[in-house]
C-alpha atoms as a PDB file:
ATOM      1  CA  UNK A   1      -2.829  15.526   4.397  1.00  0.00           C
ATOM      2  CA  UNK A   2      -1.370  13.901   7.071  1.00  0.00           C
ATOM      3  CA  UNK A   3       1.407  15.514   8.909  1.00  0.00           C
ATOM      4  CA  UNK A   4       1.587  19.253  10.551  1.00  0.00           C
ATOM      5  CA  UNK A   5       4.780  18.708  12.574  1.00  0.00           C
ATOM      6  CA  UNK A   6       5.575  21.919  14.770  1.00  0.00           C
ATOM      7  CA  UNK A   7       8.435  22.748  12.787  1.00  0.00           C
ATOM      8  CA  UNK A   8       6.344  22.998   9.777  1.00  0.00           C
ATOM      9  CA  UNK A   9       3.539  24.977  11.698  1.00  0.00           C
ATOM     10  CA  UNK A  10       6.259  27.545  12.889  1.00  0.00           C
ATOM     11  CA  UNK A  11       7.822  27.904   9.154  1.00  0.00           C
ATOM     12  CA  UNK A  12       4.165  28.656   8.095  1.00  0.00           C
ATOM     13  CA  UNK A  13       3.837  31.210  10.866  1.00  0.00           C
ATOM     14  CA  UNK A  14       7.054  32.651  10.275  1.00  0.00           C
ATOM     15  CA  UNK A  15       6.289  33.319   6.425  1.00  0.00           C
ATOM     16  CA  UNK A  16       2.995  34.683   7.374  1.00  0.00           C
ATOM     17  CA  UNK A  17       5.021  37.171   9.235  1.00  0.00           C
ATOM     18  CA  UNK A  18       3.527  36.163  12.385  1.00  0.00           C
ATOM     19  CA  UNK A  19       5.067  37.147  15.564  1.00  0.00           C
ATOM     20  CA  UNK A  20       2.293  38.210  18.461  1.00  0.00           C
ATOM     21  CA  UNK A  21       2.431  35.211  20.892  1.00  0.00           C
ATOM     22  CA  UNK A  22      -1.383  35.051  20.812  1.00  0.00           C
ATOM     23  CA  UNK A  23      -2.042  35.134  17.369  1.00  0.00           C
ATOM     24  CA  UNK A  24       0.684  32.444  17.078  1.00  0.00           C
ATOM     25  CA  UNK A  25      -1.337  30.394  19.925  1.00  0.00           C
ATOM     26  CA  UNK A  26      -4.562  31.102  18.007  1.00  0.00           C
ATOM     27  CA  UNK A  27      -3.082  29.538  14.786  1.00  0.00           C
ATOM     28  CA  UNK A  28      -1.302  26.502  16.055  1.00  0.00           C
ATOM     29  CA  UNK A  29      -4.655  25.870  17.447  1.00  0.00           C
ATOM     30  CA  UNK A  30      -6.143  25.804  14.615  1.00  0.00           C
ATOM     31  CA  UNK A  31      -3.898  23.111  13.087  1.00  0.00           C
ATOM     32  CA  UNK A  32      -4.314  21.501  15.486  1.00  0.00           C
ATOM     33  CA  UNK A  33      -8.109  21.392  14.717  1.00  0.00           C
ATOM     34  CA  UNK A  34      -7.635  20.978  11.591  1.00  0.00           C
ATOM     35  CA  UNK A  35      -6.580  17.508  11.773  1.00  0.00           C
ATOM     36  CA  UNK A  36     -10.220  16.150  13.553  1.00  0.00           C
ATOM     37  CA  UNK A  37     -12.017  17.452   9.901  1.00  0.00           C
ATOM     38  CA  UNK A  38      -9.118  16.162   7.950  1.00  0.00           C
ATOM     39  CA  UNK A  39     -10.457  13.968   4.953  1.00  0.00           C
ATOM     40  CA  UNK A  40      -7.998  11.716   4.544  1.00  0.00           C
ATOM     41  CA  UNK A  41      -4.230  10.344   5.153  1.00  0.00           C
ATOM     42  CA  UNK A  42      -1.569  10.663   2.200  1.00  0.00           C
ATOM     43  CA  UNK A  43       2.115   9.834   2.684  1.00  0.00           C
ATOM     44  CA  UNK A  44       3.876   9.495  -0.545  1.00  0.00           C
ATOM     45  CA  UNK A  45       7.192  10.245   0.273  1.00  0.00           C
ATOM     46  CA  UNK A  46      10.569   8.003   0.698  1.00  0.00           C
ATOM     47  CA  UNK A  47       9.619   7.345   4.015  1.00  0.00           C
ATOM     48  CA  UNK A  48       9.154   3.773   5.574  1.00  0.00           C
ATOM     49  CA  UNK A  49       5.756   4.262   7.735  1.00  0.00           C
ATOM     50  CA  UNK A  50       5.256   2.172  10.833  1.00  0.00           C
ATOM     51  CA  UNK A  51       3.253   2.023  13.777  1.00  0.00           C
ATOM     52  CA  UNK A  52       6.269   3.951  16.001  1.00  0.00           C
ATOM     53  CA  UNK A  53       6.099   6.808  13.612  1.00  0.00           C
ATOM     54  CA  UNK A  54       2.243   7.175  14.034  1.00  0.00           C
ATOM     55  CA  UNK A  55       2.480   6.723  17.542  1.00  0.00           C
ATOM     56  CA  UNK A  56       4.950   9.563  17.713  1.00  0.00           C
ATOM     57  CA  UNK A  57       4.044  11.866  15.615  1.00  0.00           C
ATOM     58  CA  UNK A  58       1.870  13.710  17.400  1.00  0.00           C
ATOM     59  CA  UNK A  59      -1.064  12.937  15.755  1.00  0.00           C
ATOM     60  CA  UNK A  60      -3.016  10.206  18.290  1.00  0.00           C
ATOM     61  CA  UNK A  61      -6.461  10.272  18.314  1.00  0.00           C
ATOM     62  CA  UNK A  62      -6.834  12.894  15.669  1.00  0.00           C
ATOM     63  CA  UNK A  63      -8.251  11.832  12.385  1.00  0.00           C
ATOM     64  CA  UNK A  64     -11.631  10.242  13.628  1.00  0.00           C
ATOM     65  CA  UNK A  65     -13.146  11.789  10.204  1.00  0.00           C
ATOM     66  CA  UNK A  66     -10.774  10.674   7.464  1.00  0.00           C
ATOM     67  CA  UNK A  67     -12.261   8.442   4.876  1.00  0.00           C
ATOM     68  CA  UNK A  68      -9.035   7.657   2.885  1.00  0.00           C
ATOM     69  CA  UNK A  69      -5.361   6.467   3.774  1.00  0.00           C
ATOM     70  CA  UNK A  70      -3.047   6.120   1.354  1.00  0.00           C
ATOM     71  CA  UNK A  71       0.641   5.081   2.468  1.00  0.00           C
ATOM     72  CA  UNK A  72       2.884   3.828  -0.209  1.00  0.00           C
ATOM     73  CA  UNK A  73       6.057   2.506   2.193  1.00  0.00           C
ATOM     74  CA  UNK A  74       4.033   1.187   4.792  1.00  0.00           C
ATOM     75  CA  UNK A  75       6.184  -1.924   5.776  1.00  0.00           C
ATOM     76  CA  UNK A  76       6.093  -1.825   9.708  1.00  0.00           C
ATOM     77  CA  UNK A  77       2.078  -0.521   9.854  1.00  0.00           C
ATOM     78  CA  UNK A  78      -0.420  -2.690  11.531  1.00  0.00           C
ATOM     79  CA  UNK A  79      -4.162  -1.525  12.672  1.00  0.00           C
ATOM     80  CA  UNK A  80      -2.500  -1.048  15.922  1.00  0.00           C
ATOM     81  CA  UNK A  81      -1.103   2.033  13.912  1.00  0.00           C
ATOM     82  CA  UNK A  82      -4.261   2.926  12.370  1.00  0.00           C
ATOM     83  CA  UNK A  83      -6.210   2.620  15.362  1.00  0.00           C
ATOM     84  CA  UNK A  84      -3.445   5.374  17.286  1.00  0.00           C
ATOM     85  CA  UNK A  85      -4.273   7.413  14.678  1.00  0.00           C
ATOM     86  CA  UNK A  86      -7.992   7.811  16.028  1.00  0.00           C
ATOM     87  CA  UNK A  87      -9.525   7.031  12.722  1.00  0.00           C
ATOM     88  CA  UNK A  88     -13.111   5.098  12.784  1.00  0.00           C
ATOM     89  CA  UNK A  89     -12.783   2.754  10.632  1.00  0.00           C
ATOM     90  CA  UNK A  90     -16.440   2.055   9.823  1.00  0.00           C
ATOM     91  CA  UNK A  91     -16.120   5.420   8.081  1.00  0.00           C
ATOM     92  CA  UNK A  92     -13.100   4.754   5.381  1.00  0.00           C
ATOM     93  CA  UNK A  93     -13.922   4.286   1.897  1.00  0.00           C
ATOM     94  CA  UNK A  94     -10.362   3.790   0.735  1.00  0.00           C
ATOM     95  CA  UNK A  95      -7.535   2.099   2.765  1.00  0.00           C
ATOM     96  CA  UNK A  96      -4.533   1.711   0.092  1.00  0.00           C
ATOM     97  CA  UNK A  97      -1.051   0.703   1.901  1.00  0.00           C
ATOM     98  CA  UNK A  98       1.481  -0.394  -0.690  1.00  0.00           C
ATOM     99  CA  UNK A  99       3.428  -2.663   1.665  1.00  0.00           C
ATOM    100  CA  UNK A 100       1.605  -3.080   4.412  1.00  0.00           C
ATOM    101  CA  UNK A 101       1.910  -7.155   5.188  1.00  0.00           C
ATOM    102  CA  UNK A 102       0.520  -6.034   9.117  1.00  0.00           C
ATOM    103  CA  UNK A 103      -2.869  -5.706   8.484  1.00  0.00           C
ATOM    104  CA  UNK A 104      -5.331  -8.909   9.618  1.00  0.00           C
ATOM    105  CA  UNK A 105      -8.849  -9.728   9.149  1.00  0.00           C
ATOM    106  CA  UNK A 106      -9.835  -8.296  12.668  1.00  0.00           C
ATOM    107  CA  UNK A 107      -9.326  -5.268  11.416  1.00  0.00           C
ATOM    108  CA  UNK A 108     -10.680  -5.188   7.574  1.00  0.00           C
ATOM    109  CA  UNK A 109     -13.521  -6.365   9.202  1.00  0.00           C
ATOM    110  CA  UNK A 110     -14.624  -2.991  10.477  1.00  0.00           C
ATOM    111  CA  UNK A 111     -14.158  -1.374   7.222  1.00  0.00           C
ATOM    112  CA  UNK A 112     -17.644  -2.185   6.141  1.00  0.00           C
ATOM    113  CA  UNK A 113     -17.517   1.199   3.735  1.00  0.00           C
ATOM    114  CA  UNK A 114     -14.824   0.369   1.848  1.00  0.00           C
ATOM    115  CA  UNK A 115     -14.900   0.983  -1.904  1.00  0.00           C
ATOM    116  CA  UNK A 116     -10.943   0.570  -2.652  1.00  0.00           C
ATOM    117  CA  UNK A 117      -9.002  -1.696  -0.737  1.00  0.00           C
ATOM    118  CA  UNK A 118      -5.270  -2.257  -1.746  1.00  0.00           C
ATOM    119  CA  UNK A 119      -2.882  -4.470   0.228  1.00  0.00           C
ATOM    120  CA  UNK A 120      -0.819  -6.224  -2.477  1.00  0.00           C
ATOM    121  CA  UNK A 121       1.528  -7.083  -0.174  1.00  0.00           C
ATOM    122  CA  UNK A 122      -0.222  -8.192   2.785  1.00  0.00           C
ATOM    123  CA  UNK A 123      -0.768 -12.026   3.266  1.00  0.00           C
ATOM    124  CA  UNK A 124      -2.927 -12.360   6.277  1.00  0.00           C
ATOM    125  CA  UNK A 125      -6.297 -11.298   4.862  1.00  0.00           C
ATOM    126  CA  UNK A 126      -8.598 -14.347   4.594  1.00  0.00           C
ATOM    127  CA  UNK A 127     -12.307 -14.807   3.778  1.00  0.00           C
ATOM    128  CA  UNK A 128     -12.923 -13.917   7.136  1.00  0.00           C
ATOM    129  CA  UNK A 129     -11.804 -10.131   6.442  1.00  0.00           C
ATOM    130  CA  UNK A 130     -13.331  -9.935   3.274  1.00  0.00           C
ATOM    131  CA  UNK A 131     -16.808 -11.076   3.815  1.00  0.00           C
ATOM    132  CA  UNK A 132     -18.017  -7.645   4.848  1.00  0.00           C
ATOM    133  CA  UNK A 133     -16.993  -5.582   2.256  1.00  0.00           C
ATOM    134  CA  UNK A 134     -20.205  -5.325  -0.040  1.00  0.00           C
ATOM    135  CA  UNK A 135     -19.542  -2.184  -1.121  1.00  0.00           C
ATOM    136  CA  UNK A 136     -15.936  -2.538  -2.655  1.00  0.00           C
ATOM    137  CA  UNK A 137     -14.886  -1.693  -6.082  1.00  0.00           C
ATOM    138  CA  UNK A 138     -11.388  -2.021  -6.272  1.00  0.00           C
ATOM    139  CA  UNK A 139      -9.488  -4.941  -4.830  1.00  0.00           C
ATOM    140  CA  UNK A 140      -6.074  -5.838  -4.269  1.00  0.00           C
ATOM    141  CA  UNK A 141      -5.415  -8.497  -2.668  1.00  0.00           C
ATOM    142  CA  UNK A 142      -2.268  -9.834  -4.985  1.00  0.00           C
ATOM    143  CA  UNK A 143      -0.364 -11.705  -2.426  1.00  0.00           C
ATOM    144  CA  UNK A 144      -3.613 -13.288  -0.192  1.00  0.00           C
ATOM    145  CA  UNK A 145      -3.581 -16.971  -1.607  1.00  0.00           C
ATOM    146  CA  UNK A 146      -6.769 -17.906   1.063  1.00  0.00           C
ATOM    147  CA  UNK A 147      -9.628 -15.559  -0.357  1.00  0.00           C
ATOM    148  CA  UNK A 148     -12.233 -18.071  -2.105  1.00  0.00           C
ATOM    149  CA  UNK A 149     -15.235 -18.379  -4.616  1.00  0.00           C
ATOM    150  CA  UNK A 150     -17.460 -18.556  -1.528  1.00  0.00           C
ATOM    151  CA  UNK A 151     -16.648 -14.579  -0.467  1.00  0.00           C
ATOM    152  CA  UNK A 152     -15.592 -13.130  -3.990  1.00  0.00           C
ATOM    153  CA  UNK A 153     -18.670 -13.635  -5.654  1.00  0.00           C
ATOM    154  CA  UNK A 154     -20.675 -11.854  -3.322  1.00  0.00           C
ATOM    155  CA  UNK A 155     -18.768  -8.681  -4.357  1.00  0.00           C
ATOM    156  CA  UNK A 156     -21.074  -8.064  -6.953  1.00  0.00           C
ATOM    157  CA  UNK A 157     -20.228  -4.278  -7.205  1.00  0.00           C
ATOM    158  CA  UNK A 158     -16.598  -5.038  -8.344  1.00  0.00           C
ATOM    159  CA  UNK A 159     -14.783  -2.749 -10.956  1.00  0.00           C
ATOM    160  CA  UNK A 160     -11.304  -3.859 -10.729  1.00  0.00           C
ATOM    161  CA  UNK A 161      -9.903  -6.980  -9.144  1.00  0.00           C
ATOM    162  CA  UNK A 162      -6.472  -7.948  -8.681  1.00  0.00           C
ATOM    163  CA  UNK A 163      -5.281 -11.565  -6.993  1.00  0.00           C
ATOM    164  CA  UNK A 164      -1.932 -12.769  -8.108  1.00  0.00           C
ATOM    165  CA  UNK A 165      -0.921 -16.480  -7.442  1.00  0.00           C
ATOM    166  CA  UNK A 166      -4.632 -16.975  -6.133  1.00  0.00           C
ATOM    167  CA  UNK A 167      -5.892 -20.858  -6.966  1.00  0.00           C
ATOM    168  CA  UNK A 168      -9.096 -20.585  -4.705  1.00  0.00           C
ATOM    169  CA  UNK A 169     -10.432 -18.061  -6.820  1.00  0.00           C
ATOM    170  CA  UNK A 170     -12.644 -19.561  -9.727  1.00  0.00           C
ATOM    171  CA  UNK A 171     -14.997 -18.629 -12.664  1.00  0.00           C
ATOM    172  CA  UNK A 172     -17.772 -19.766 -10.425  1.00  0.00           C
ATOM    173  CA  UNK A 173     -16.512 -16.920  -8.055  1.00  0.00           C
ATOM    174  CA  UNK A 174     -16.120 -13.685 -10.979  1.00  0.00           C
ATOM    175  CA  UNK A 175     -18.846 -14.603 -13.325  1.00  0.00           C
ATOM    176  CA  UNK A 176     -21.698 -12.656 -11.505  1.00  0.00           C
ATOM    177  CA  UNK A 177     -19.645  -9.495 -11.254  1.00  0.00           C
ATOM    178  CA  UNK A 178     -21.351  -7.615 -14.638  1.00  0.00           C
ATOM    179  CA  UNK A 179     -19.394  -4.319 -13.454  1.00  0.00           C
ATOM    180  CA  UNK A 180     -16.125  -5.775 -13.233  1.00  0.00           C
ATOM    181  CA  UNK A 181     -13.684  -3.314 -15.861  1.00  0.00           C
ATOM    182  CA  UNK A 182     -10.332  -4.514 -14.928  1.00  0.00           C
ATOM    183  CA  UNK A 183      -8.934  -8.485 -13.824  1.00  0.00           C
ATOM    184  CA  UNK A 184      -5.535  -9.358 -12.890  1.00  0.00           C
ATOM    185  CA  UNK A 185      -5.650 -12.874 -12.075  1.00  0.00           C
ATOM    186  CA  UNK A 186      -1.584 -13.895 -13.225  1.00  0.00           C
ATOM    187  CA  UNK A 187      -0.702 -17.689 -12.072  1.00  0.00           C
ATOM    188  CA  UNK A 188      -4.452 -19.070 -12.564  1.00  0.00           C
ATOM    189  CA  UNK A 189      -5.293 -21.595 -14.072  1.00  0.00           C
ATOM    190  CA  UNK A 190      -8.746 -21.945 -13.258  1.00  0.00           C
ATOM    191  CA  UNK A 191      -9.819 -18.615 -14.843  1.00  0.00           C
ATOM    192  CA  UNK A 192     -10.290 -18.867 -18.668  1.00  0.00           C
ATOM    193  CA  UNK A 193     -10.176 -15.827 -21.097  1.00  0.00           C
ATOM    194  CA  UNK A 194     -12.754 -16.929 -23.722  1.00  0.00           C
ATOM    195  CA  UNK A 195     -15.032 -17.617 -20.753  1.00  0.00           C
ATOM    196  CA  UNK A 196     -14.553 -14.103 -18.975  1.00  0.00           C
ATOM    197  CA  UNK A 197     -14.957 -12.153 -22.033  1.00  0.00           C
ATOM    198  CA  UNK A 198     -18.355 -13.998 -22.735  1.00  0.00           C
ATOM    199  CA  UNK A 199     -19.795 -13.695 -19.480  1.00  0.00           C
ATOM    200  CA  UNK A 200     -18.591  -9.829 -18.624  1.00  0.00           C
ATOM    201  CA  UNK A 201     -19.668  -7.500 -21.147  1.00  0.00           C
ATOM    202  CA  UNK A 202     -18.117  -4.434 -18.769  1.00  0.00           C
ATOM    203  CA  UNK A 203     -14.509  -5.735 -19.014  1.00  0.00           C
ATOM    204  CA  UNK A 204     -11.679  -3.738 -20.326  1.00  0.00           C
ATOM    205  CA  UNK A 205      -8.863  -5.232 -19.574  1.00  0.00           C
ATOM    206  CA  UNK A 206      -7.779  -8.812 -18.843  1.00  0.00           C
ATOM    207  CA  UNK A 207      -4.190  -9.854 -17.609  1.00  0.00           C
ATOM    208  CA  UNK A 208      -4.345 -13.898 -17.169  1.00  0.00           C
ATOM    209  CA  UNK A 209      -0.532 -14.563 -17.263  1.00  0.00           C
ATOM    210  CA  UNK A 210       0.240 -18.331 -16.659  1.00  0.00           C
END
């Protein structure tokens, strides 16, 4: 996961019974490794994240191999954040940040691995961010009222999408998607039940609330 604070390493060493100076050297060390193969990023605590606690932590540079960040109170994080973090972001496959509104298109752009991308709360992604992502699955994108027909239906390996108070998003743009499982399009008018459930055998669930 994500953080190894020293306070944490030295409560690990001391119930390890550790006390040699070099052995404790060799160990801290190794956390310290540990954090270049880490996998990916989980914070799922009470804690509001933000681009000052990444950037203080410790941790810069250090996570150039994670494929998956998941921060649920991440109000005050930007890519800025990400970026101090060291993490490459051609290499994520899952960037879910339940209040992130800091992230932009500049940097969704160089997530062309995605498969899940979450950021209900994050206004500023446009067509511009999301015209790369050919691989995505999962998209949440509840609070981007910009993303349109022309980008969306390219997304042909979509599972689950999810675009609250979205008007630019048609039936033109979701009827290719044959994979799509799950649609949450609440507050549109220009997506039709009966016509979904005709055209997309693979669906499971439907939430059209007007």
């Amino acid at each position: 996961m994500l953080f190894l604070p020293e306070d944490l390493i030295g409560e690990i060493i001391g119930y390890l019974g550790i006390s040699d100076i070099s052995t404790l050297e060799r160990v801290s060390k190794c956390f310290a490794k540990m954090r270049r193969f880490c996998l990916e990023i989980v914070v799922d605590g009470g804690v509001k994240v933000g681009d000052d606690i990444l950037i203080n932590c410790g941790c810069k540079g250090e996570y150039s191999g994670c494929k998956r960040v998941v921060i649920r109170k991440s109000d005050f994080l930007t890519g800025l954040g990400l970026r101090m973090l060291g993490l490459d972001f051609a290499k994520l496959v899952e960037i879910n940040l339940g209040k992130c509104q800091g992230l932009e298109d500049e940097d969704i752009k160089e997530m062309v691995n995605l498969e899940v991308l979450k950021l209900p709360r994050c206004k500023r992604i446009t067509d511009i961010g999301v015209s790369g992502l050919k691989l995505v699955r999962i998209l949440d994108l509840s609070t981007a009222l910009t993303v349109s027909d022309a980008v969306i239906k390219e997304l042909i390996e979509m599972e689950d999408l999810r675009l609250f108070f979205n008007l630019r998003v048609t039936m033109r743009g979701v009827e290719g998607m044959q994979k799509l499982r799950v649609i949450v399009m609440a507050y549109n008018r220009y997506i039709v039940k009966n016509e979904l459930t005709c055209k997309l055998s693979a669906l499971e669930k439907i939430y059209l609330r007007q």
